[in-house]
PDB file of N, CA and C in Angstrom:
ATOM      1  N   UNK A   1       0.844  -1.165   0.000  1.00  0.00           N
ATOM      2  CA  UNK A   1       0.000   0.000   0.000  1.00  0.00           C
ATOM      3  C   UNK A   1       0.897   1.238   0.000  1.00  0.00           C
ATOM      4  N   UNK A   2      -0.030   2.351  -1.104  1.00  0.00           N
ATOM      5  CA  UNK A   2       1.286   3.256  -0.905  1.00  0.00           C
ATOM      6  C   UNK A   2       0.802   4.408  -0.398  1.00  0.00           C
ATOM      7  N   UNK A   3       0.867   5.629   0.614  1.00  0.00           N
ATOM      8  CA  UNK A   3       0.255   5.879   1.536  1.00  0.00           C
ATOM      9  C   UNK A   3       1.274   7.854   1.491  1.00  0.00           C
ATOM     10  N   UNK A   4       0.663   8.837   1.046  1.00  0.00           N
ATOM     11  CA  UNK A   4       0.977  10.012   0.823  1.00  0.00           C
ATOM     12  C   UNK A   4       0.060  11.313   2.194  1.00  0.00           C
ATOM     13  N   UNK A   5       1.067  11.755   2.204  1.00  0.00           N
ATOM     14  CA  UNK A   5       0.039  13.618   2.944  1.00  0.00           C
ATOM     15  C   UNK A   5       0.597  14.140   2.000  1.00  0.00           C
ATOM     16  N   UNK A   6      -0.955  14.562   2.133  1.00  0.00           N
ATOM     17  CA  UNK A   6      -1.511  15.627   1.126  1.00  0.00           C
ATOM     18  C   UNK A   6      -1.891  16.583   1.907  1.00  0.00           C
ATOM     19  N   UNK A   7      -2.052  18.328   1.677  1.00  0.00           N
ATOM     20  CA  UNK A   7      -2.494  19.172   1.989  1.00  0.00           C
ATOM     21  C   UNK A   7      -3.814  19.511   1.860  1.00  0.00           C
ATOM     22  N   UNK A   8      -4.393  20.141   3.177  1.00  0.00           N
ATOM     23  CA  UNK A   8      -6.400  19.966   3.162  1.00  0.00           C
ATOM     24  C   UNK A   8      -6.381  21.492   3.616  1.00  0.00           C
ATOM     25  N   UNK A   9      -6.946  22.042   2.342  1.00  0.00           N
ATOM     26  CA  UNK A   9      -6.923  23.330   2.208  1.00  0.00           C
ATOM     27  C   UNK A   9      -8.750  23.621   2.604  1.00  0.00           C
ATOM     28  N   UNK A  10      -8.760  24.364   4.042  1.00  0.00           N
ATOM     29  CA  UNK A  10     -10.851  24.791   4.001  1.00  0.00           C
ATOM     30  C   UNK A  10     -10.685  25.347   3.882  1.00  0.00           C
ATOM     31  N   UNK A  11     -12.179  25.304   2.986  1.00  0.00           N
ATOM     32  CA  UNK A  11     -12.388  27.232   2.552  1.00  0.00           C
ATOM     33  C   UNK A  11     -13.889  27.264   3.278  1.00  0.00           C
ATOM     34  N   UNK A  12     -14.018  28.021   3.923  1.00  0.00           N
ATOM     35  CA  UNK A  12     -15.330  28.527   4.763  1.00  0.00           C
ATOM     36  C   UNK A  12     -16.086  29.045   3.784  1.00  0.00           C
ATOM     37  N   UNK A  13     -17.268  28.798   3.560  1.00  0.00           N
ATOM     38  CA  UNK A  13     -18.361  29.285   2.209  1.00  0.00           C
ATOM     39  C   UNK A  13     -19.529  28.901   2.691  1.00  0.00           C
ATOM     40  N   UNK A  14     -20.281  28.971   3.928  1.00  0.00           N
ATOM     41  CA  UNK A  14     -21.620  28.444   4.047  1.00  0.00           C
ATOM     42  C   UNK A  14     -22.687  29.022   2.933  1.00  0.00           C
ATOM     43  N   UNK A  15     -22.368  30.815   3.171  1.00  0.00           N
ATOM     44  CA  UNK A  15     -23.169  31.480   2.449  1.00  0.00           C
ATOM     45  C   UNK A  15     -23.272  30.628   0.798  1.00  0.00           C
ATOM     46  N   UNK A  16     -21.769  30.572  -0.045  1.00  0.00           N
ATOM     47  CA  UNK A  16     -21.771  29.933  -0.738  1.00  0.00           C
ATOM     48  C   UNK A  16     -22.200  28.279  -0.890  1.00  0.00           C
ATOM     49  N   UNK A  17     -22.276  27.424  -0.439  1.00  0.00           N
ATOM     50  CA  UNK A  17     -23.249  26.310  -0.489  1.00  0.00           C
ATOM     51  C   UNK A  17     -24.554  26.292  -0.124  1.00  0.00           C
ATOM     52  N   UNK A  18     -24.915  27.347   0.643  1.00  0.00           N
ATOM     53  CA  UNK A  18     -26.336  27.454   0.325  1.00  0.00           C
ATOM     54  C   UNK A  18     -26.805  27.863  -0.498  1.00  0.00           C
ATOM     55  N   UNK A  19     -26.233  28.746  -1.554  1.00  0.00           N
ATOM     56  CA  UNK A  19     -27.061  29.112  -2.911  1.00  0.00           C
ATOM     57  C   UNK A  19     -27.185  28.229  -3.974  1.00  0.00           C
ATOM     58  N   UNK A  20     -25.726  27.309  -3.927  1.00  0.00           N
ATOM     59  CA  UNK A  20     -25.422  26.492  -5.390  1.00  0.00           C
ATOM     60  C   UNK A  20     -26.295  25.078  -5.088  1.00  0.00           C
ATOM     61  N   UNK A  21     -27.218  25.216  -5.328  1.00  0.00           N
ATOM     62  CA  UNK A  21     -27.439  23.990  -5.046  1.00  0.00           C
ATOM     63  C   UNK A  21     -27.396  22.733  -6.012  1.00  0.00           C
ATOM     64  N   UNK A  22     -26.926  22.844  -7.651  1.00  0.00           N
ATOM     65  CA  UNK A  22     -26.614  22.196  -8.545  1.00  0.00           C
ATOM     66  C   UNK A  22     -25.022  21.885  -7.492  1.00  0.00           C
ATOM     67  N   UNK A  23     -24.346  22.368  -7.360  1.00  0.00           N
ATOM     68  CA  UNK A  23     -22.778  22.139  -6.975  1.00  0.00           C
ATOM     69  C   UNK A  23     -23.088  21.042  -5.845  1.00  0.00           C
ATOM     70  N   UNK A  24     -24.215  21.197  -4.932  1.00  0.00           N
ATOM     71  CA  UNK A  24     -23.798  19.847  -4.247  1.00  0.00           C
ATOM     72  C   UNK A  24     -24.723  18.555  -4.598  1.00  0.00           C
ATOM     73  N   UNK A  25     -24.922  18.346  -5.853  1.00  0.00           N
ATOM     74  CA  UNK A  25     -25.210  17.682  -6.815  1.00  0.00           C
ATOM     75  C   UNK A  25     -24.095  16.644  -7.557  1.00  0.00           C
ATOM     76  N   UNK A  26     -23.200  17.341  -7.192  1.00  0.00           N
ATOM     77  CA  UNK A  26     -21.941  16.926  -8.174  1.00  0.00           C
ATOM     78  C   UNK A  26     -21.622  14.983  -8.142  1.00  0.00           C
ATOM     79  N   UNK A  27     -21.553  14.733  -8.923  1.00  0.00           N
ATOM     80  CA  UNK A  27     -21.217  12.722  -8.852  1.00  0.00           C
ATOM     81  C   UNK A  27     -20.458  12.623  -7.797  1.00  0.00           C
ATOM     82  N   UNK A  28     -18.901  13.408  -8.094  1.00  0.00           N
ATOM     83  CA  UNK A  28     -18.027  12.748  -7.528  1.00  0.00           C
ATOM     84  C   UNK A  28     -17.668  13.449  -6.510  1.00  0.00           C
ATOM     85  N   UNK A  29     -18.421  13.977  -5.211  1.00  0.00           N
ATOM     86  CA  UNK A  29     -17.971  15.122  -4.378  1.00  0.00           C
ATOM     87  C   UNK A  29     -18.248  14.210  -3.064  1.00  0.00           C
ATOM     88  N   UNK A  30     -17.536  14.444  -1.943  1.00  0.00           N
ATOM     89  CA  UNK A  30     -17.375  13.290  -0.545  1.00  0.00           C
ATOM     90  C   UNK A  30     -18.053  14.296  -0.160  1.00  0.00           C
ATOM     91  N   UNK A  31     -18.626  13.775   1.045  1.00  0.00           N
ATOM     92  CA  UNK A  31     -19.507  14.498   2.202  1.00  0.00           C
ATOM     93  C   UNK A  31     -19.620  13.737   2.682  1.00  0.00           C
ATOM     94  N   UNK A  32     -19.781  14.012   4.533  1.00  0.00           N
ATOM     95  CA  UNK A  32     -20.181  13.622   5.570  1.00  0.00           C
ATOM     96  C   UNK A  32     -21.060  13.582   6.321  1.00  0.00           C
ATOM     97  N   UNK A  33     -21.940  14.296   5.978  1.00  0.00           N
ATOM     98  CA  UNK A  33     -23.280  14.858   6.367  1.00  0.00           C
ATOM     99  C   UNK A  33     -24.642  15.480   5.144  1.00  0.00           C
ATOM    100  N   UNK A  34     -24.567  14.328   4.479  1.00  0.00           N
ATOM    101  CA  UNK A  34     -25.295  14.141   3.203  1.00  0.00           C
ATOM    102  C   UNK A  34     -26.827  13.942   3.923  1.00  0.00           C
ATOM    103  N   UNK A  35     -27.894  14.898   3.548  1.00  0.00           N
ATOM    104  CA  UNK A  35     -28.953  14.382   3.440  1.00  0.00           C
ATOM    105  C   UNK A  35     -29.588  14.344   2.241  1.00  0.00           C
ATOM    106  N   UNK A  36     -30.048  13.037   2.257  1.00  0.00           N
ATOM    107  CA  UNK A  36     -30.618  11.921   0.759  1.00  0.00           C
ATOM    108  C   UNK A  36     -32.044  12.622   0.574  1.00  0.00           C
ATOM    109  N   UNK A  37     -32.582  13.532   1.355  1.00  0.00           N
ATOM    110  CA  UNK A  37     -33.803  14.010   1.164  1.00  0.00           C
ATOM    111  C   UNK A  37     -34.001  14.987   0.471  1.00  0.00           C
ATOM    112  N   UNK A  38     -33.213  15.651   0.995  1.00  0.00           N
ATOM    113  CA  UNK A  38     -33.121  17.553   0.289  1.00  0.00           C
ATOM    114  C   UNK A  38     -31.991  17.635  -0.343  1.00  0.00           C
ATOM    115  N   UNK A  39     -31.104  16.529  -0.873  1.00  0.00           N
ATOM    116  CA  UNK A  39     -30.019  17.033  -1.222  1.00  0.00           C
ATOM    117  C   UNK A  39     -28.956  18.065  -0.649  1.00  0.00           C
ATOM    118  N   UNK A  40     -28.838  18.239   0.651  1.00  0.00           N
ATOM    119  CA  UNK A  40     -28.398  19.004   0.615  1.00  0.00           C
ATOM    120  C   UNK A  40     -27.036  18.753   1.761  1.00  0.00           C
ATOM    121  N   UNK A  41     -25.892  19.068   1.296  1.00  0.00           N
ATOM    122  CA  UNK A  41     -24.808  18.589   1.924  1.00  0.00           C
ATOM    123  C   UNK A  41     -24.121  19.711   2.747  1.00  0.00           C
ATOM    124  N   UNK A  42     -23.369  19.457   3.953  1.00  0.00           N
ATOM    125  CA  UNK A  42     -22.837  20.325   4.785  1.00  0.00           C
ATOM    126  C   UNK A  42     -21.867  20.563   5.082  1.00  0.00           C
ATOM    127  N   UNK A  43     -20.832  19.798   4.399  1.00  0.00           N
ATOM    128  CA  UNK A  43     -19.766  19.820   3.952  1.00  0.00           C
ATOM    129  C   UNK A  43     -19.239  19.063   3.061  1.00  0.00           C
ATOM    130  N   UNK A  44     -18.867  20.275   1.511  1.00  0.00           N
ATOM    131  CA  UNK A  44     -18.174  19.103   0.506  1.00  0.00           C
ATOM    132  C   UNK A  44     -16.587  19.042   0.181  1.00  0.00           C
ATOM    133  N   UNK A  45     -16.148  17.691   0.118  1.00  0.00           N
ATOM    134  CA  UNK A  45     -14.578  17.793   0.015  1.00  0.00           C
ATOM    135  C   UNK A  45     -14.335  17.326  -1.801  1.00  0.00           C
ATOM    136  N   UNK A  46     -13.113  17.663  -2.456  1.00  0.00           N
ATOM    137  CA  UNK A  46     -13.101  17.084  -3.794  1.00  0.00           C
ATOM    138  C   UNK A  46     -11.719  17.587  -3.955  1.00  0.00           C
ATOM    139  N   UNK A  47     -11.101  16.830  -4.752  1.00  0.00           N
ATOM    140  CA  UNK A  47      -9.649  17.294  -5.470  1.00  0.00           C
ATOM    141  C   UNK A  47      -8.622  18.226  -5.985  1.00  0.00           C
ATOM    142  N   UNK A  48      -7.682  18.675  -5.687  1.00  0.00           N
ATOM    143  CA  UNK A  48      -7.142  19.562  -6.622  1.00  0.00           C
ATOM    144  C   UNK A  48      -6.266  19.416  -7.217  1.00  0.00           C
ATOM    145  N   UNK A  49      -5.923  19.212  -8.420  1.00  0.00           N
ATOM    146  CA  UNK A  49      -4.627  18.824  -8.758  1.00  0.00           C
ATOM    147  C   UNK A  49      -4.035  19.321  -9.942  1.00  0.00           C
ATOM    148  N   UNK A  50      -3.212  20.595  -9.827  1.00  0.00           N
ATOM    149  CA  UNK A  50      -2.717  21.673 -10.738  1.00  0.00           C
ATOM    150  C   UNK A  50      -3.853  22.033 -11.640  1.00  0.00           C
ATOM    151  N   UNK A  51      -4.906  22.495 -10.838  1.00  0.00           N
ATOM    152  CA  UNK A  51      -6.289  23.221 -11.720  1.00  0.00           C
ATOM    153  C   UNK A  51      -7.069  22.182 -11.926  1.00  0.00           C
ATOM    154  N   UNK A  52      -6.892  21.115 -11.922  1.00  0.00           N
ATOM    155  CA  UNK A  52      -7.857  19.924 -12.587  1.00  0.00           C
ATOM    156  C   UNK A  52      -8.721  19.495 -11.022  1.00  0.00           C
ATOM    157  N   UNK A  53      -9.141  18.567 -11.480  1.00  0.00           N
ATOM    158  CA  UNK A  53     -10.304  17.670 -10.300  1.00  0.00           C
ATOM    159  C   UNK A  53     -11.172  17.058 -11.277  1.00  0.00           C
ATOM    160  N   UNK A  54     -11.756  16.054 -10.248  1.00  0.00           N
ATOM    161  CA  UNK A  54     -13.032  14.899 -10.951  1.00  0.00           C
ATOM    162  C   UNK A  54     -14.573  16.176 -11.272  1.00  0.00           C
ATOM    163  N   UNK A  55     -14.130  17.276 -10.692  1.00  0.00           N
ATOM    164  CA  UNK A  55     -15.414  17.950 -10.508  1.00  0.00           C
ATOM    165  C   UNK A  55     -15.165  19.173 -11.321  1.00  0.00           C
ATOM    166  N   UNK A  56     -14.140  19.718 -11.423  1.00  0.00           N
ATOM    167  CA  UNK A  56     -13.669  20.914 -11.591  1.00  0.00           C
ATOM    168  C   UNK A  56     -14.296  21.868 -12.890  1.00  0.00           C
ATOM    169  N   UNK A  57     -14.430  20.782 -13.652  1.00  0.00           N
ATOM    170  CA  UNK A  57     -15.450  21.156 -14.948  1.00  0.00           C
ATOM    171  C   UNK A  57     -16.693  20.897 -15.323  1.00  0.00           C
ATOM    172  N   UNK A  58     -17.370  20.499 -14.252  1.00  0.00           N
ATOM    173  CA  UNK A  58     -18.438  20.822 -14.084  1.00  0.00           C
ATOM    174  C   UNK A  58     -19.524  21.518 -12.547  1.00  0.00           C
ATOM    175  N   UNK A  59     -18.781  22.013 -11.823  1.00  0.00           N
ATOM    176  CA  UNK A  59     -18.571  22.877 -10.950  1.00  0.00           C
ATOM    177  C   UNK A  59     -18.863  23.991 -11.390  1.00  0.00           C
ATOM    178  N   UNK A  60     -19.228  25.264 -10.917  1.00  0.00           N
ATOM    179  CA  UNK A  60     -19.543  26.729 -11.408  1.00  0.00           C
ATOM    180  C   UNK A  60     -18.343  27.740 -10.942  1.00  0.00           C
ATOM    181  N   UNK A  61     -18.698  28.170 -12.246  1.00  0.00           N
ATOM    182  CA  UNK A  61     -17.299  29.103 -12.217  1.00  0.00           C
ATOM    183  C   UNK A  61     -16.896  29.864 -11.002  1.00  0.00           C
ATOM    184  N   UNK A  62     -17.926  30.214  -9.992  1.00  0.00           N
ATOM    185  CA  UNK A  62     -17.086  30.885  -8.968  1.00  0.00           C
ATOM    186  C   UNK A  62     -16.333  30.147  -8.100  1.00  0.00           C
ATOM    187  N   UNK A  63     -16.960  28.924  -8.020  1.00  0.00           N
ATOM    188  CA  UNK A  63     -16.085  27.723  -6.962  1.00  0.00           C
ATOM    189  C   UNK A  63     -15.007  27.131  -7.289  1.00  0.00           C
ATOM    190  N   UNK A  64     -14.801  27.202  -8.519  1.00  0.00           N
ATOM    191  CA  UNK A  64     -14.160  26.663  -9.925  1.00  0.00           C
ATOM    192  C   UNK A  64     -12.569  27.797  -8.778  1.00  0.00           C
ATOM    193  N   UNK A  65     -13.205  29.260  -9.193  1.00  0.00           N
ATOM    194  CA  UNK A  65     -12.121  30.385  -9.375  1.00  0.00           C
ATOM    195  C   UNK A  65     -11.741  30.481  -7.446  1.00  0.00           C
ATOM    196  N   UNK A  66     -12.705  30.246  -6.947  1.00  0.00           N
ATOM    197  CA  UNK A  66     -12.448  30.297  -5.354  1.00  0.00           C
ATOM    198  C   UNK A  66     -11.044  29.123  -5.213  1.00  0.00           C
ATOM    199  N   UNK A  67     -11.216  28.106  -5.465  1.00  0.00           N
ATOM    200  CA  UNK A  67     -10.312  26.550  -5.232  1.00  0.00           C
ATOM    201  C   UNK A  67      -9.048  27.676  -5.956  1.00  0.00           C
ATOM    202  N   UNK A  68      -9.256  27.469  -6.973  1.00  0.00           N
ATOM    203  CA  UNK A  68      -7.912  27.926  -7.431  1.00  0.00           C
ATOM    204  C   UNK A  68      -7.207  29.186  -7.210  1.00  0.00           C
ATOM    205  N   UNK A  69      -7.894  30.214  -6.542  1.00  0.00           N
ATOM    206  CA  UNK A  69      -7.230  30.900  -6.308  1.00  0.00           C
ATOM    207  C   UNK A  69      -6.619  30.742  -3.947  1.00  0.00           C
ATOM    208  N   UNK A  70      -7.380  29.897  -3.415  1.00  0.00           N
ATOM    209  CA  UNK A  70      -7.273  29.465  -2.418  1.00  0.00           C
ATOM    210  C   UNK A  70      -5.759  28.917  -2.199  1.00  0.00           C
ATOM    211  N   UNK A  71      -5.648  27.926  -3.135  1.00  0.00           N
ATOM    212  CA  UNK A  71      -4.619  26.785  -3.589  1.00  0.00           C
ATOM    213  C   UNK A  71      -3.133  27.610  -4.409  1.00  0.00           C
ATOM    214  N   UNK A  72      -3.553  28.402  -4.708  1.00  0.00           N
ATOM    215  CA  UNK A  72      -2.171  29.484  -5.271  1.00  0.00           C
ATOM    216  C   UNK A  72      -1.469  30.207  -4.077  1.00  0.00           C
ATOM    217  N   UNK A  73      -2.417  30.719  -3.638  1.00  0.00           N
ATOM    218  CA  UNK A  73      -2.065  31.537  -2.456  1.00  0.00           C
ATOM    219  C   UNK A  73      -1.647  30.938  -1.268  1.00  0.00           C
ATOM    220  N   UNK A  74      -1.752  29.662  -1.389  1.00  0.00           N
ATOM    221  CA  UNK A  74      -1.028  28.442  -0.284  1.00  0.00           C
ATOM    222  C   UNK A  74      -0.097  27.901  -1.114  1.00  0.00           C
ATOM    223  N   UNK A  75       0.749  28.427  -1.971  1.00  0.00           N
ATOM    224  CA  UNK A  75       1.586  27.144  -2.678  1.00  0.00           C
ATOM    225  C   UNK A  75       1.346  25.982  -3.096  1.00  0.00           C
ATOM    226  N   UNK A  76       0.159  25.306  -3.182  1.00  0.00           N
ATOM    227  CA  UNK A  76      -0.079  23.897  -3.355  1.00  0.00           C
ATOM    228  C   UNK A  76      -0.633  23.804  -4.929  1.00  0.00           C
ATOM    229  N   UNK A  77      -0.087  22.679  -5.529  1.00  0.00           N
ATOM    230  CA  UNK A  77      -0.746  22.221  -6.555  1.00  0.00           C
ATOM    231  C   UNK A  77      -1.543  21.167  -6.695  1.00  0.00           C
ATOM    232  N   UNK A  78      -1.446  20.373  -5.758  1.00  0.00           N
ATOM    233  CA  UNK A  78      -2.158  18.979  -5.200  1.00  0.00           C
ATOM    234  C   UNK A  78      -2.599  19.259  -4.065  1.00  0.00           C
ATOM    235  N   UNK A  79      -4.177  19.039  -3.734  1.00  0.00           N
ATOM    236  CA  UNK A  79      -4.845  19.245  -2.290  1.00  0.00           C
ATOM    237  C   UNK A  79      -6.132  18.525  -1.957  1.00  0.00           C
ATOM    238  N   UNK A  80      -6.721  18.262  -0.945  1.00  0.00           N
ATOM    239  CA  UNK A  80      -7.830  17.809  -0.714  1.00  0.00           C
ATOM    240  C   UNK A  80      -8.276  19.338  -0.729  1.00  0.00           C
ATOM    241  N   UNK A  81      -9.237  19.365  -1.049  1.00  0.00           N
ATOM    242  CA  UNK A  81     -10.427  20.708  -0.538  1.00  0.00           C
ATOM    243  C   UNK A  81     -11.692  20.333   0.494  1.00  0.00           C
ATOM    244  N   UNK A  82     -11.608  21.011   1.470  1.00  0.00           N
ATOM    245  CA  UNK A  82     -12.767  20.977   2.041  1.00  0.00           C
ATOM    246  C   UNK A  82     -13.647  22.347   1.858  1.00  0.00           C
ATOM    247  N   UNK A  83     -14.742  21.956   1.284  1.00  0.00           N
ATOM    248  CA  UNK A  83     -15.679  23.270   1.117  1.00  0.00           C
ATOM    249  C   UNK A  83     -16.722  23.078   2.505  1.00  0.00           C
ATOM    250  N   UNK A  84     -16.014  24.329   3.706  1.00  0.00           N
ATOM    251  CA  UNK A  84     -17.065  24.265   4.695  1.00  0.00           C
ATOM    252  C   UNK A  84     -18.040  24.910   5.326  1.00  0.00           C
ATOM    253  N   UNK A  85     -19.368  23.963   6.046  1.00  0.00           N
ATOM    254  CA  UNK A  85     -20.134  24.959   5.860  1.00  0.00           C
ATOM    255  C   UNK A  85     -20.380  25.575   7.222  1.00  0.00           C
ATOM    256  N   UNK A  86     -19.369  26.479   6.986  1.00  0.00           N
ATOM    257  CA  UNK A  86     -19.074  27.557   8.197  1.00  0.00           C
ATOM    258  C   UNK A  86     -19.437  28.818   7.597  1.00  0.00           C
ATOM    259  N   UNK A  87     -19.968  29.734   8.475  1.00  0.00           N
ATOM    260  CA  UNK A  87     -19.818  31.227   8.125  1.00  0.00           C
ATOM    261  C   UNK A  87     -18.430  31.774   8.256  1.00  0.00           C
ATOM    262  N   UNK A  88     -18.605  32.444   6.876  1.00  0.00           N
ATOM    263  CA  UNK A  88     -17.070  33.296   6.039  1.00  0.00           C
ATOM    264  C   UNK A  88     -16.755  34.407   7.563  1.00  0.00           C
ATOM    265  N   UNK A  89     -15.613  34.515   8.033  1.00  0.00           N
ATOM    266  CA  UNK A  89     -15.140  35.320   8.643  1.00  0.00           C
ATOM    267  C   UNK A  89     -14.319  36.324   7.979  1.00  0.00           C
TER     268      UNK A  89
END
């Protein structure tokens, strides 16, 4: 087994996941607190990897431009993302 750390970059966006609600729709997005009723998730995690991800292109452009500009400004080109749903400070 081959076994890496990786960097887990949150970005606090409640305001933002409560509007998109196509984005927590997405196939390939982890969550922990998924409800199967309303769709509606409370925290989503997904990939980053030098601009790309399983999601990244079909994601909306502001979340799209949030990740990547999050992930620049930390040095990282490879990251877990956690999108959380905390209020933005």
């Amino acid at each position: 087994m081959n076994k890496e750390t990786l960097p887990c970059i949150r970005i606090n966006c409640k305001s933002l996941l409560n509007t998109l609600t196509p984005f927590r729709c997405l196939p390939s997005v982890a969550t922990w607190s998924k409800n199967k009723q309303t769709k509606d998730y409370r925290d989503i995690f997904t990939v980053y990897d030098h601009g790309e991800g399983p999601d990244m292109d079909t994601m909306p452009q502001v979340v799209r431009k949030m990740i990547t500009d999050a992930c620049q400004e930390a040095g990282v080109e490879y990251a877990v993302i956690w999108l959380a749903d905390v209020e933005e400070v």
